[in-house]
C-alpha atoms as a PDB file:
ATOM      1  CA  UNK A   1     -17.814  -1.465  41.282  1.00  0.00           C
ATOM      2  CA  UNK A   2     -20.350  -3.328  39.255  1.00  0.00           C
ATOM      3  CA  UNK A   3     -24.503  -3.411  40.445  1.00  0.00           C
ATOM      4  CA  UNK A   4     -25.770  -3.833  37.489  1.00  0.00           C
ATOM      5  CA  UNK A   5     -25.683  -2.753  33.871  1.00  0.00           C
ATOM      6  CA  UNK A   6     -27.486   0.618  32.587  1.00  0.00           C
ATOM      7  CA  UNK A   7     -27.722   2.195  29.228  1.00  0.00           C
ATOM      8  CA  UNK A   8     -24.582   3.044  27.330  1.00  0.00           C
ATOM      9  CA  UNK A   9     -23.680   6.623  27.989  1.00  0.00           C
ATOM     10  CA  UNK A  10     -21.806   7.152  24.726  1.00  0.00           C
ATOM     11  CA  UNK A  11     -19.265   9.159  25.901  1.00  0.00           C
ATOM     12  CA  UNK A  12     -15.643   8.771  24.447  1.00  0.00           C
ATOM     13  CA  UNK A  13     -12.422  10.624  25.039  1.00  0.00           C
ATOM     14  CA  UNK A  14      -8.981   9.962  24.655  1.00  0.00           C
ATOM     15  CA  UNK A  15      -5.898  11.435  26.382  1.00  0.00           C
ATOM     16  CA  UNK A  16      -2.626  11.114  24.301  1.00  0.00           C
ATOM     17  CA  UNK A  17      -0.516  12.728  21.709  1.00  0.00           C
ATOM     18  CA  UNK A  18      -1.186  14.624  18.378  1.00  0.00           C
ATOM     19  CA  UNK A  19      -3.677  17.328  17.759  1.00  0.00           C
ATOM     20  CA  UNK A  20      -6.618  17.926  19.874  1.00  0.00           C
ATOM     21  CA  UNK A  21      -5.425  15.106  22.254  1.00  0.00           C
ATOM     22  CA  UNK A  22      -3.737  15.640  25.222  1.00  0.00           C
ATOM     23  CA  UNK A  23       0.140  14.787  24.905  1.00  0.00           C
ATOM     24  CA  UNK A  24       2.030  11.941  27.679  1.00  0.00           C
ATOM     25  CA  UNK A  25       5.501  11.200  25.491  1.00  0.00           C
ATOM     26  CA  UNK A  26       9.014  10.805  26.371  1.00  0.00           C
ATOM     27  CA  UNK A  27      11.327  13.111  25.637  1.00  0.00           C
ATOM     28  CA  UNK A  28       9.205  16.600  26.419  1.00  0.00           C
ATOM     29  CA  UNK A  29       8.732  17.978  29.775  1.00  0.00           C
ATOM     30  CA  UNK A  30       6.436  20.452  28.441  1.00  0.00           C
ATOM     31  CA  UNK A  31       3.250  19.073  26.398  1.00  0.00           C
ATOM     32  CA  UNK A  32       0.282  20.943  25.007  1.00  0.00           C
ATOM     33  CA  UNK A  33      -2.752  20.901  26.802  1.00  0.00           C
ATOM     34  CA  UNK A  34      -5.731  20.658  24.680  1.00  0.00           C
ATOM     35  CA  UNK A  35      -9.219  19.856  24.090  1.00  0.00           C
ATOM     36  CA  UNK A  36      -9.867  16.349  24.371  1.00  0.00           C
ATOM     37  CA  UNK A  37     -12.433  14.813  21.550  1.00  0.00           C
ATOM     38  CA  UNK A  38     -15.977  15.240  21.963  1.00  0.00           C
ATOM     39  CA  UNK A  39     -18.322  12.188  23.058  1.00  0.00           C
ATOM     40  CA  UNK A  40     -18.479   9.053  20.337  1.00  0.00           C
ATOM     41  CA  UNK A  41     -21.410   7.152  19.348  1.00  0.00           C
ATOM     42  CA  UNK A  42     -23.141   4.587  21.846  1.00  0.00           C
ATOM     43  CA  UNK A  43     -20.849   1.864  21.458  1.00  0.00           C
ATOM     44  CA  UNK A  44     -18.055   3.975  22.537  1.00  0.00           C
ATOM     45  CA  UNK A  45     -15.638   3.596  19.519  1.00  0.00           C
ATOM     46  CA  UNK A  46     -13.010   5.844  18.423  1.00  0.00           C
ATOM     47  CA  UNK A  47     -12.832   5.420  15.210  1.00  0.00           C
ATOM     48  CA  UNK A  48     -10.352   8.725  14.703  1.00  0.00           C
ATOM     49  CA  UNK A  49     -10.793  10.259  18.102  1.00  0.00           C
ATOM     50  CA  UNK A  50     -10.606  13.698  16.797  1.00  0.00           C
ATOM     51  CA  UNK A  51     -13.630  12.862  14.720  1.00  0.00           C
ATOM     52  CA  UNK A  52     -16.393  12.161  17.023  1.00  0.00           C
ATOM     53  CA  UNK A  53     -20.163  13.281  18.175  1.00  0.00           C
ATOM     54  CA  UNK A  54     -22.062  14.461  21.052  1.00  0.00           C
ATOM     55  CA  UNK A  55     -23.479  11.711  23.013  1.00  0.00           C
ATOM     56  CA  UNK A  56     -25.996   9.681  21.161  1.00  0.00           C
ATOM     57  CA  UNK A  57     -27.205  12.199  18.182  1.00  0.00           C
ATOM     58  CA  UNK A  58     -24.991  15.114  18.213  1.00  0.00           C
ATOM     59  CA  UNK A  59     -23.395  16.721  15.096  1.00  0.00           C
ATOM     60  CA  UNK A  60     -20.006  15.630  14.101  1.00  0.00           C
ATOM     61  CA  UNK A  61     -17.457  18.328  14.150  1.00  0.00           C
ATOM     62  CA  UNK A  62     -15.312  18.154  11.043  1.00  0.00           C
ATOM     63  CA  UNK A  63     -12.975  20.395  12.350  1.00  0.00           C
ATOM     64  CA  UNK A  64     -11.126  18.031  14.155  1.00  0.00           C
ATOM     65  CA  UNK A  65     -10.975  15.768  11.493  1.00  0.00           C
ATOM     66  CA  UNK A  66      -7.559  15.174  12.184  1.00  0.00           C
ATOM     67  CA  UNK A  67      -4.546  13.277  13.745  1.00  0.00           C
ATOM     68  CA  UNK A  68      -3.723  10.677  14.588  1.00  0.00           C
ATOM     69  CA  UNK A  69      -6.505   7.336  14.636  1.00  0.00           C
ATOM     70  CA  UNK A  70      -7.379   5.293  18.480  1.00  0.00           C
ATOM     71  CA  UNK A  71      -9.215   2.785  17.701  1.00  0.00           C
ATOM     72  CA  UNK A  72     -10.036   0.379  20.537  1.00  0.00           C
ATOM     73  CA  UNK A  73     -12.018  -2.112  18.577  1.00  0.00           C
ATOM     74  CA  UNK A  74     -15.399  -3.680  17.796  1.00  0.00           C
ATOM     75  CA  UNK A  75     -18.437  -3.067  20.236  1.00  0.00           C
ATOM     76  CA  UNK A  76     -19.717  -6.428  22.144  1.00  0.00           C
ATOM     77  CA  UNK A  77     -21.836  -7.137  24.841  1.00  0.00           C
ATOM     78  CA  UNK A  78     -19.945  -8.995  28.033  1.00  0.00           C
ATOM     79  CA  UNK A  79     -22.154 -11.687  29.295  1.00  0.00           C
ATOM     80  CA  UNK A  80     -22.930  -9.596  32.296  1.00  0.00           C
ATOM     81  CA  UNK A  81     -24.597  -6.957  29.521  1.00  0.00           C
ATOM     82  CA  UNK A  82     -21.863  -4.031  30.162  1.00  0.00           C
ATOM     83  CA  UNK A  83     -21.033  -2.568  26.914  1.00  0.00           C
ATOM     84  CA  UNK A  84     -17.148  -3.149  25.406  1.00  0.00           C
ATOM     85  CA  UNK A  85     -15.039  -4.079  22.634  1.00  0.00           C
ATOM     86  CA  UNK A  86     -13.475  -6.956  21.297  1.00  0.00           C
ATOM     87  CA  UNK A  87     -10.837  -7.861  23.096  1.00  0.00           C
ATOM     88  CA  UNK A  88     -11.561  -5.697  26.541  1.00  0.00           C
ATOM     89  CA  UNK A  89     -12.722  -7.740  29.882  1.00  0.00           C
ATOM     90  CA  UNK A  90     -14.884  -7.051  32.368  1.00  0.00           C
ATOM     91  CA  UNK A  91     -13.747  -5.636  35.881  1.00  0.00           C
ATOM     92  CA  UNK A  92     -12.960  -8.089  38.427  1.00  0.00           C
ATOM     93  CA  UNK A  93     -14.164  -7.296  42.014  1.00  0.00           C
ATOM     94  CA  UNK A  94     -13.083  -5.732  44.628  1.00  0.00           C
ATOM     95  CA  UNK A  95     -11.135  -3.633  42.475  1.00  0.00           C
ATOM     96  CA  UNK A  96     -12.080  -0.669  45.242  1.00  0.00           C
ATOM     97  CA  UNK A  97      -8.894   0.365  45.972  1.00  0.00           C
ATOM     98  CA  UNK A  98      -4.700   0.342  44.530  1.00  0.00           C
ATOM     99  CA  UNK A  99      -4.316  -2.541  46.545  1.00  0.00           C
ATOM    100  CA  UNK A 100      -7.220  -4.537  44.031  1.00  0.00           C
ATOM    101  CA  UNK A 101      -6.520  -2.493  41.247  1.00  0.00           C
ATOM    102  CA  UNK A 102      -7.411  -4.268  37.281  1.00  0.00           C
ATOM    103  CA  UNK A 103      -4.249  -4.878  34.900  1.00  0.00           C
ATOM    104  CA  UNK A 104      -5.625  -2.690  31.796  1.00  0.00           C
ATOM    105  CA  UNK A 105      -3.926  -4.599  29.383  1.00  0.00           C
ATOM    106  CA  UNK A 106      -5.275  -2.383  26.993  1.00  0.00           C
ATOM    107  CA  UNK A 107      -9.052  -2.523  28.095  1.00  0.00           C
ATOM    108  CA  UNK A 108     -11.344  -3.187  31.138  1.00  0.00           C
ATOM    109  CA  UNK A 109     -14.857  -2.171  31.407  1.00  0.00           C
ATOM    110  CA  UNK A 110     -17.380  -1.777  33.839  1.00  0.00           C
ATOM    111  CA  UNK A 111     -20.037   0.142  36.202  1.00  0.00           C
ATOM    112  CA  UNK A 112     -18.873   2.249  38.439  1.00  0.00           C
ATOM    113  CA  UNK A 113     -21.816   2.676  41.476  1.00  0.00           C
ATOM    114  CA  UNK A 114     -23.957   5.379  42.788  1.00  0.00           C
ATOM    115  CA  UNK A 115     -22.575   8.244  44.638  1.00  0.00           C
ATOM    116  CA  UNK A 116     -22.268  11.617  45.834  1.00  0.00           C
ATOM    117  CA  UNK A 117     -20.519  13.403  42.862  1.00  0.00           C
ATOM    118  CA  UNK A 118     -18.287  16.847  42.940  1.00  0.00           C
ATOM    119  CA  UNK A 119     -16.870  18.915  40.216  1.00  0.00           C
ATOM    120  CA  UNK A 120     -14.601  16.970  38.143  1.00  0.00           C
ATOM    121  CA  UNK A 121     -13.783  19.913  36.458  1.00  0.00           C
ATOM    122  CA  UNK A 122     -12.426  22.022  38.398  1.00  0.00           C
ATOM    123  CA  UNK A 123      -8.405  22.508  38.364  1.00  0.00           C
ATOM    124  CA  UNK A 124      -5.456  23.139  41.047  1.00  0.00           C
ATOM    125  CA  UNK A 125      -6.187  22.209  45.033  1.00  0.00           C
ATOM    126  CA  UNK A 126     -10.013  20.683  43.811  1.00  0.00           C
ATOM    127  CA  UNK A 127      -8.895  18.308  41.481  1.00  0.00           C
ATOM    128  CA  UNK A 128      -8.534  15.989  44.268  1.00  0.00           C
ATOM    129  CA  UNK A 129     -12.064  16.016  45.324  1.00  0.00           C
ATOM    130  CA  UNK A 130     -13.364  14.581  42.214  1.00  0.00           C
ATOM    131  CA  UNK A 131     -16.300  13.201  42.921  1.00  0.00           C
ATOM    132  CA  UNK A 132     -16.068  13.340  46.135  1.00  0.00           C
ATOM    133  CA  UNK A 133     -18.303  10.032  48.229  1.00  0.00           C
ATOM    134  CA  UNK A 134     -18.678   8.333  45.141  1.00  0.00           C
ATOM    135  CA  UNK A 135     -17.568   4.330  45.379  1.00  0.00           C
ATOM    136  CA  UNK A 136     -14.452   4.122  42.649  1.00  0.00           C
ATOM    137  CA  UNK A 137     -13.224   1.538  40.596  1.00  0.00           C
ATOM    138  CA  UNK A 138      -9.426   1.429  40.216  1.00  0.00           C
ATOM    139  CA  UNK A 139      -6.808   0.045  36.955  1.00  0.00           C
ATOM    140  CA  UNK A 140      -3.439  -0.249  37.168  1.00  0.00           C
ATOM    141  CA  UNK A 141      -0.382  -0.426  34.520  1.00  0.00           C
ATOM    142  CA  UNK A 142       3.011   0.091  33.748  1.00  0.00           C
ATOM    143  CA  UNK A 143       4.454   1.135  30.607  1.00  0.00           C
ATOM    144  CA  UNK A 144       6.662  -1.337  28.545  1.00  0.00           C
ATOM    145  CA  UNK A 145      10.502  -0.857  28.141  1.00  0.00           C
ATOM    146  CA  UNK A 146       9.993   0.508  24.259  1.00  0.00           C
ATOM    147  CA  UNK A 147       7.213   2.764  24.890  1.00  0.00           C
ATOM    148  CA  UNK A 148       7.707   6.401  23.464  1.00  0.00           C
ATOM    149  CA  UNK A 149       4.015   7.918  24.366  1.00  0.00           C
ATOM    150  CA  UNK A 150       0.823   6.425  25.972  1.00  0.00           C
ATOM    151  CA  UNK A 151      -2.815   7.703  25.222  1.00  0.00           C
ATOM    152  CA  UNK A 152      -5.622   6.714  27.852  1.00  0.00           C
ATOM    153  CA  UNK A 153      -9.279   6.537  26.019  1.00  0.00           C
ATOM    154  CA  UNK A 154     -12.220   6.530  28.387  1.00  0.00           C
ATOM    155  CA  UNK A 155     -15.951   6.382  27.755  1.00  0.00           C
ATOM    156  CA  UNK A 156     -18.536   7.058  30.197  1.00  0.00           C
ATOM    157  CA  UNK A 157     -19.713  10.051  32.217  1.00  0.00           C
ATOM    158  CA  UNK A 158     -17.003   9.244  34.217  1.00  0.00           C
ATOM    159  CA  UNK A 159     -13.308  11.301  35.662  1.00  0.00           C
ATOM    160  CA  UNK A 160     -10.105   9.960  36.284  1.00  0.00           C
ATOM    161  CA  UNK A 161      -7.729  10.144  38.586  1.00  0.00           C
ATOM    162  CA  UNK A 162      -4.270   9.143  37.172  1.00  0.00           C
ATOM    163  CA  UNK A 163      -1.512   8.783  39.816  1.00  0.00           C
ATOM    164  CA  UNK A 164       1.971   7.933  39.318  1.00  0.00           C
ATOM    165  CA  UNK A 165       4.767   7.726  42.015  1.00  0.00           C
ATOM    166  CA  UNK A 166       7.038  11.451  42.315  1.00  0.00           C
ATOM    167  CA  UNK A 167       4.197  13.114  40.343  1.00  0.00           C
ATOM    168  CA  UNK A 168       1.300  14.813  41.784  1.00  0.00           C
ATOM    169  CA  UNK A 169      -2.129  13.414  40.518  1.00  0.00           C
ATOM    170  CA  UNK A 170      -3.979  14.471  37.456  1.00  0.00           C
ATOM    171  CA  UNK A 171      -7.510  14.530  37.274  1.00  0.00           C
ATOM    172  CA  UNK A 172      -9.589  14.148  33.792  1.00  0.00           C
ATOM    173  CA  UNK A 173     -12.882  14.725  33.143  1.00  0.00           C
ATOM    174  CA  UNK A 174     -14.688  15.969  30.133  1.00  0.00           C
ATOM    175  CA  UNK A 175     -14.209  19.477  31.670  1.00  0.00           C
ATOM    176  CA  UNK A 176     -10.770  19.006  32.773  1.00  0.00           C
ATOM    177  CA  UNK A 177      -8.032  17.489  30.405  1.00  0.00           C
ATOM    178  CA  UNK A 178      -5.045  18.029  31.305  1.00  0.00           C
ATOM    179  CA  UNK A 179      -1.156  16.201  30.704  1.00  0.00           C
ATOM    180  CA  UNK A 180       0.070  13.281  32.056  1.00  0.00           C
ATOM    181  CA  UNK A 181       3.387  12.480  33.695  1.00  0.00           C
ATOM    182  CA  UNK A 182       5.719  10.136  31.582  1.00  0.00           C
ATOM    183  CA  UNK A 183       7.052   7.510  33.348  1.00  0.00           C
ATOM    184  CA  UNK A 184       9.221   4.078  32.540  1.00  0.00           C
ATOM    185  CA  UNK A 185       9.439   1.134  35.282  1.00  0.00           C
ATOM    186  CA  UNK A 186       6.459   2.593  37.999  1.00  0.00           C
ATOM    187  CA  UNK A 187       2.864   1.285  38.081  1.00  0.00           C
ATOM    188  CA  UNK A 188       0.188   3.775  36.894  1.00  0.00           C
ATOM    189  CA  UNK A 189      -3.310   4.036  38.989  1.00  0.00           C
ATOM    190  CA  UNK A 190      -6.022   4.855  37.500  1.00  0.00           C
ATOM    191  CA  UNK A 191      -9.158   5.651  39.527  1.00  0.00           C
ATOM    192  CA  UNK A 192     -12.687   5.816  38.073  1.00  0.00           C
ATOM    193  CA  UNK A 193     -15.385   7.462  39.016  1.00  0.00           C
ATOM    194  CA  UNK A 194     -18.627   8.668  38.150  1.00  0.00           C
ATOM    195  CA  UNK A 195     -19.184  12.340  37.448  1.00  0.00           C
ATOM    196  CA  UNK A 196     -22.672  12.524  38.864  1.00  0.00           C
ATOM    197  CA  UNK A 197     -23.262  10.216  41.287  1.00  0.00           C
ATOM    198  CA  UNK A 198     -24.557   7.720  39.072  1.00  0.00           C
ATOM    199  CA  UNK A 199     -24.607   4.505  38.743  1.00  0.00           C
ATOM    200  CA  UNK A 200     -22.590   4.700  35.595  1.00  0.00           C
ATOM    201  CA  UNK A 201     -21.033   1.883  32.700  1.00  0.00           C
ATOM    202  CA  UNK A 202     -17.230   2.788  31.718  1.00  0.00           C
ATOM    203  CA  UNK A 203     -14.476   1.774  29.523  1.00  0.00           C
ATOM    204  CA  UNK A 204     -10.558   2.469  29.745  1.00  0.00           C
ATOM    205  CA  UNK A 205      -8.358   1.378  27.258  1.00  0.00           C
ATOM    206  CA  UNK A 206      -4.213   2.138  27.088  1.00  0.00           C
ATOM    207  CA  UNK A 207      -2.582   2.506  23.870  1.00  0.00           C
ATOM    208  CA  UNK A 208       1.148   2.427  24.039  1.00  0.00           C
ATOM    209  CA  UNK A 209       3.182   3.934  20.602  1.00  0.00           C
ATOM    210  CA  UNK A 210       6.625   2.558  19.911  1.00  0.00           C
END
């Protein structure tokens, strides 16, 4: 839910496939689960998501100078001031619930409002309870017919709650990364919120690997 635009939190991650992401491919029921990358620059960019900063002016860690590169693009302004790429599009309200959900087709941004935040990182029976009284934003997609993995990149102090139908829902957060469900020919919902109660800018972008 957009109010109105606030600085750029800086914060990228991505969930996917390859090292240091978190794996969602076809033809393995049983992925990895690892640490996502750390925060990128302020305008959000994964320029090699393993190869990223702390928010804003934190060291780089070479380390995970590795796999593969997500790259969603540019940085622009929208005309409303929220932070993006090229390419990405603004939320469109009400977008509050599955019913209103955004098409991320591959990238939406936008603020998510002011609420009454819970641990995002904690696993099992809590997940659910992400930020629990916050106001959400939610995305929606489905995977194409040729698809062989997906990788979700998010920016933004922000968790997600990633439901698919016949899988339980998987909640990811800086503290809490952990696989997604593969799935051909069902829509994916993605609900954002923030993961302190603030009023907080966001970006989602879907990349889909043939």
């Amino acid at each position: 839910m957009r109010k109105s635009s606030r600085a750029w939190l800086g914060m990228t991650w991505v969930v996917g496939c390859g090292l240091g992401l978190l794996a969602a491919c076809s033809g393995s029921d049983d992925q990895p689960v690892l640490t996502p990358a750390d925060a990128a620059p302020e305008a959000a960019i994964d320029t090699g998501a393993p190869d990223t900063s702390k928010p804003e002016t934190g060291p780089v860690d070479a380390s995970r100078d590795t796999g593969p590169q997500y790259d969603a693009g540019p940085p622009v302004v929208l005309d409303s001031g929220i932070p993006c790429v090229q390419g990405g599009v603004e939320e469109m309200e009400p977008n509050d619930d599955k019913g209103s959900a955004n098409t991320l087709a591959p990238t939406v941004c936008g603020v998510v409002a002011e609420g009454n935040a819970g641990d995002a990182g904690d696993a099992g029976d809590d997940a659910g309870d992400a930020a629990v009284g916050s106001t959400s934003d939610f995305l929606t997609f489905q995977l194409q017919a040729d698809t062989k993995s997906f990788f979700l990149q998010f920016a933004g102090d922000i968790s997600m709650t990633v439901e698919v139908e016949g899988n339980a829902p998987v909640v990811i957060s800086p503290q809490s990364s952990p696989t997604l469900p593969f799935v051909k020919d069902k829509p994916y919902f993605v609900e954002v919120k923030s993961l302190n109660g603030k009023q907080t800018n966001w970006r989602v972008t879907l990349f889909e690997s043939k």
